[in-house]
Protein backbone atom coordinates (compact mmCIF):
# COMPACT_ATOMS: atom_id res chain seq x y z
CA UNK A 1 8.67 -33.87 2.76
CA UNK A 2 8.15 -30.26 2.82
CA UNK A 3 10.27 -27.95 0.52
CA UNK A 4 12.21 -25.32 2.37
CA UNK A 5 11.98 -22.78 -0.55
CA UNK A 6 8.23 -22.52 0.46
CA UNK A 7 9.03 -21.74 3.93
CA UNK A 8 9.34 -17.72 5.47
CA UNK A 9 11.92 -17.39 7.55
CA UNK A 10 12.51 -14.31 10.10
CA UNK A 11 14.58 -12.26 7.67
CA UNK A 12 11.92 -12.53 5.10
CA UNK A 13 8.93 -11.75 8.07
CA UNK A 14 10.99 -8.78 9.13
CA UNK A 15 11.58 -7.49 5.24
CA UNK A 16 8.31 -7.48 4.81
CA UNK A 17 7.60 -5.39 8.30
CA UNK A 18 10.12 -2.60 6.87
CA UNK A 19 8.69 -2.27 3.40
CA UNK A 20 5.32 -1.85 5.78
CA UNK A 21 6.79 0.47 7.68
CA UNK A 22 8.30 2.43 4.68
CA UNK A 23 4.66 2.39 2.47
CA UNK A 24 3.21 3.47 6.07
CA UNK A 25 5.65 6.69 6.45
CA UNK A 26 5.39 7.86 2.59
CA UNK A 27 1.85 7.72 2.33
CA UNK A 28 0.52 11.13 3.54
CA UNK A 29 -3.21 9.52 2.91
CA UNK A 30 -2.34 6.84 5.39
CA UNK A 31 -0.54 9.17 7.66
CA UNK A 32 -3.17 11.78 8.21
CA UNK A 33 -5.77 8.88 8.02
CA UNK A 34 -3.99 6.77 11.19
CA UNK A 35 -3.77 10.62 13.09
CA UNK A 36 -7.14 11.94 12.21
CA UNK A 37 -9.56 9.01 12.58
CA UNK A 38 -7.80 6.38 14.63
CA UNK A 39 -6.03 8.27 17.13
CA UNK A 40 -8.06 11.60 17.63
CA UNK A 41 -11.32 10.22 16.68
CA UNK A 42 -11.36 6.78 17.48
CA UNK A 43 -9.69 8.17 20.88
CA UNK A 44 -11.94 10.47 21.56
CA UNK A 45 -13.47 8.72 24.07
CA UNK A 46 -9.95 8.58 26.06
CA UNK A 47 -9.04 12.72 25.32
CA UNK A 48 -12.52 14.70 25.16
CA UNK A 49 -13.24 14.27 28.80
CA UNK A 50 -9.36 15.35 30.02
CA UNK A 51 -10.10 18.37 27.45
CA UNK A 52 -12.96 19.94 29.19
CA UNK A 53 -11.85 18.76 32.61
CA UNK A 54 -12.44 15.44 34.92
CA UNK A 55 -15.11 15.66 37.31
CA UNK A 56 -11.99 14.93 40.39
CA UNK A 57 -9.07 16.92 38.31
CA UNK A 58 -6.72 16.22 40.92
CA UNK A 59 -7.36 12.23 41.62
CA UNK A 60 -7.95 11.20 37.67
CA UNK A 61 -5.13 10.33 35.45
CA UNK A 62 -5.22 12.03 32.10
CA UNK A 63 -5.09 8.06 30.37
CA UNK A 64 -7.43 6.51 32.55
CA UNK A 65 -7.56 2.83 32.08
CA UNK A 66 -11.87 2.35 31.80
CA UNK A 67 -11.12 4.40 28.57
CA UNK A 68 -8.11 2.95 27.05
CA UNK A 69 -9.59 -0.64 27.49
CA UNK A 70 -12.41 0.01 25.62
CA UNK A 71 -10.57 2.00 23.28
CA UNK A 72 -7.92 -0.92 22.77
CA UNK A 73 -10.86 -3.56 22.56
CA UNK A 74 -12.79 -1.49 19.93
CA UNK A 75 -9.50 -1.08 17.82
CA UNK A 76 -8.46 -5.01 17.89
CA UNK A 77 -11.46 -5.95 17.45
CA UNK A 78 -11.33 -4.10 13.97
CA UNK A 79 -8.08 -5.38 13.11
CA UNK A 80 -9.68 -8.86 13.89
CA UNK A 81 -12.59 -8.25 11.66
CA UNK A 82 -10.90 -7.23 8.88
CA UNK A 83 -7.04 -6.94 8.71
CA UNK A 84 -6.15 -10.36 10.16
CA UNK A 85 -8.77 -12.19 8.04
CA UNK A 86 -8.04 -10.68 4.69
CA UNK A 87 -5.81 -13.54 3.23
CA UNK A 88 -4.74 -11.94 -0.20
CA UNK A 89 -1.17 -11.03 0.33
CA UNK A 90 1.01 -13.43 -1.70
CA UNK A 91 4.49 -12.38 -0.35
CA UNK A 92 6.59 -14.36 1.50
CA UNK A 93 6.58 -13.66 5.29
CA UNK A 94 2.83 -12.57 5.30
CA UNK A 95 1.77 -15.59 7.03
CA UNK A 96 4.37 -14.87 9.34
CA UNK A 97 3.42 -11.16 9.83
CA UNK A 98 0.10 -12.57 10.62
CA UNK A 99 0.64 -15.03 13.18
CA UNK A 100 2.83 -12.08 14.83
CA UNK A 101 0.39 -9.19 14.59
CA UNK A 102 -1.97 -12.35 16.34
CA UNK A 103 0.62 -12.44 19.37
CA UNK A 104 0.82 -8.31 19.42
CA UNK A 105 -2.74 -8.21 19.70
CA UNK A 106 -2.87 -10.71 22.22
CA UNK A 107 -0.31 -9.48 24.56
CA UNK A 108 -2.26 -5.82 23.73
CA UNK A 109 -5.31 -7.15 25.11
CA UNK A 110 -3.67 -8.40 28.50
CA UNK A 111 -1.99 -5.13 28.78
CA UNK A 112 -5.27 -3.56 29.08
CA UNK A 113 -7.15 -6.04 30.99
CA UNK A 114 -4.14 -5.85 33.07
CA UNK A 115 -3.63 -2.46 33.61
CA UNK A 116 -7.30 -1.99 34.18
CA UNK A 117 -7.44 -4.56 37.27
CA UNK A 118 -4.10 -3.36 38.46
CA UNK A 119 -5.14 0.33 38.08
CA UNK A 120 -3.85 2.85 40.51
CA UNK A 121 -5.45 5.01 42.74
CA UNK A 122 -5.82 7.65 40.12
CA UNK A 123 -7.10 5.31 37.05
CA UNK A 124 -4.00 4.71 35.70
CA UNK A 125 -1.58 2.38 34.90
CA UNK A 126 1.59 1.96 32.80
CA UNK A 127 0.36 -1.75 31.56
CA UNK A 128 -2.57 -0.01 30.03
CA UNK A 129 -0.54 2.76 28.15
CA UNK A 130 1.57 -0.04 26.66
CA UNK A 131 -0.70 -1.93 25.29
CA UNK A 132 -2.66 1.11 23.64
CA UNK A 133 0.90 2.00 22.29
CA UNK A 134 1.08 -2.01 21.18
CA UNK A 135 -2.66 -1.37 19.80
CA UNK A 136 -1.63 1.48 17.87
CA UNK A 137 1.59 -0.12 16.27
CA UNK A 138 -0.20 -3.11 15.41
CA UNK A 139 -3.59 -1.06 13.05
CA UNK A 140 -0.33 1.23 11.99
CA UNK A 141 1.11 -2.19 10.38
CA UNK A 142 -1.90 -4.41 9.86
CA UNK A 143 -2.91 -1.35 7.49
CA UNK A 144 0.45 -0.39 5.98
CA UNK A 145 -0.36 -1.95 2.71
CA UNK A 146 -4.41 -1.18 2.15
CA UNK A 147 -4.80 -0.29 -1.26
CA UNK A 148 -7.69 2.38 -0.26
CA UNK A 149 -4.80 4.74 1.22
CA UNK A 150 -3.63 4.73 -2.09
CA UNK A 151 -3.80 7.72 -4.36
CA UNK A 152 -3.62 6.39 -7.64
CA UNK A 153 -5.85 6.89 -11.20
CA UNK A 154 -7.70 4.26 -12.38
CA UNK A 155 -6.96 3.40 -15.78
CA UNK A 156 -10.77 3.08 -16.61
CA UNK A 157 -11.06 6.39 -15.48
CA UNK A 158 -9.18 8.56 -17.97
CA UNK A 159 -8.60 11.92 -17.31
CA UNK A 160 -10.85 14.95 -18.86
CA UNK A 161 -13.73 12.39 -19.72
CA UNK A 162 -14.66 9.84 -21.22
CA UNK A 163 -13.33 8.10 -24.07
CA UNK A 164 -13.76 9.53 -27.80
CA UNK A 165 -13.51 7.76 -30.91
CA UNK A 166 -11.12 9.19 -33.07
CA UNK A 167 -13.92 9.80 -36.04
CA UNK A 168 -15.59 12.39 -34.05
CA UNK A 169 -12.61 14.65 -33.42
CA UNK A 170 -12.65 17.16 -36.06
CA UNK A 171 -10.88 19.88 -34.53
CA UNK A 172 -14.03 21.67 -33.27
CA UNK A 173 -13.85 20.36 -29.96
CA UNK A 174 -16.15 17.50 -29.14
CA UNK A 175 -20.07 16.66 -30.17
């Protein structure tokens, strides 16, 4: 028999998605990170072309659903690589929060494939804007918690140099 102490429940799954969410939001490394390289640069691909003009202006959708497809697979695919396989969180729910940011990316993925063989007329479609938005939120949360957004000393590092031994200070600075 299983004990239920061991067991996440929702309230502990969606705890853990609000301290996320709250690491996420006071983090300005994270925060400019997320803005700079995953939506302007890693999107790129999606606003460069609107910037300097479509070929058609008047028949292409600015979100275009060639663009956001590859866009979304390129960004899941990441997550896939390395957020969902990283298996070093010890808190309660994080299983959970896993097998959840597994369905998010799933239903992201037929979004896009979706919207891209239901396109309109123009190139776009509403089921592909969704699921960029769903690829978006899932990175912002999959990556809430990476240590290498945060901005902390290392205590083998100390600060102004390297480490002295107390014989050798003599007031006259250091030899």
């Amino acid at each position: 028999m299983s004990d239920s102490n061991n067991k996440a429940t929702w309230g502990d799954m969606i705890s853990l998605l609000i301290k996320r969410f709250g690491n996420a939001i006071t983090n300005p490394t994270f925060i400019i990170s997320f803005v700079a390289v995953i939506v302007l640069g890693g999107g790129a691909g999606i606003w460069i072309p609107n910037w300097f003009g479509n070929d058609n202006e008047s028949t292409l959708a600015f979100f275009k659903v060639t663009d956001l497809l590859t866009y979304g697979v390129a960004i899941l695919s990441a997550i896939a690589a390395d957020g969902l396989m990283d298996d070093t969180s010890t808190e309660k729910g994080a299983k959970s929060v896993k097998a959840l940011a597994l369905l998010v990316g799933l239903i992201a993925f037929i979004l896009l494939v979706y919207g891209y063989k239901k396109s309109a007329r123009d190139m776009s479609s509403g089921y592909s804007n969704l699921g960029t938005l769903f690829v978006l939120l899932l990175w912002f949360f999959v990556y809430a918690n990476d240590e290498k957004y945060d901005d902390r000393q290392s205590p083998q590092n100390p600060i102004g140099g390297g480490t002295v031994e107390i014989g050798k200070l003599e007031g006259k600075g250091l030899k």
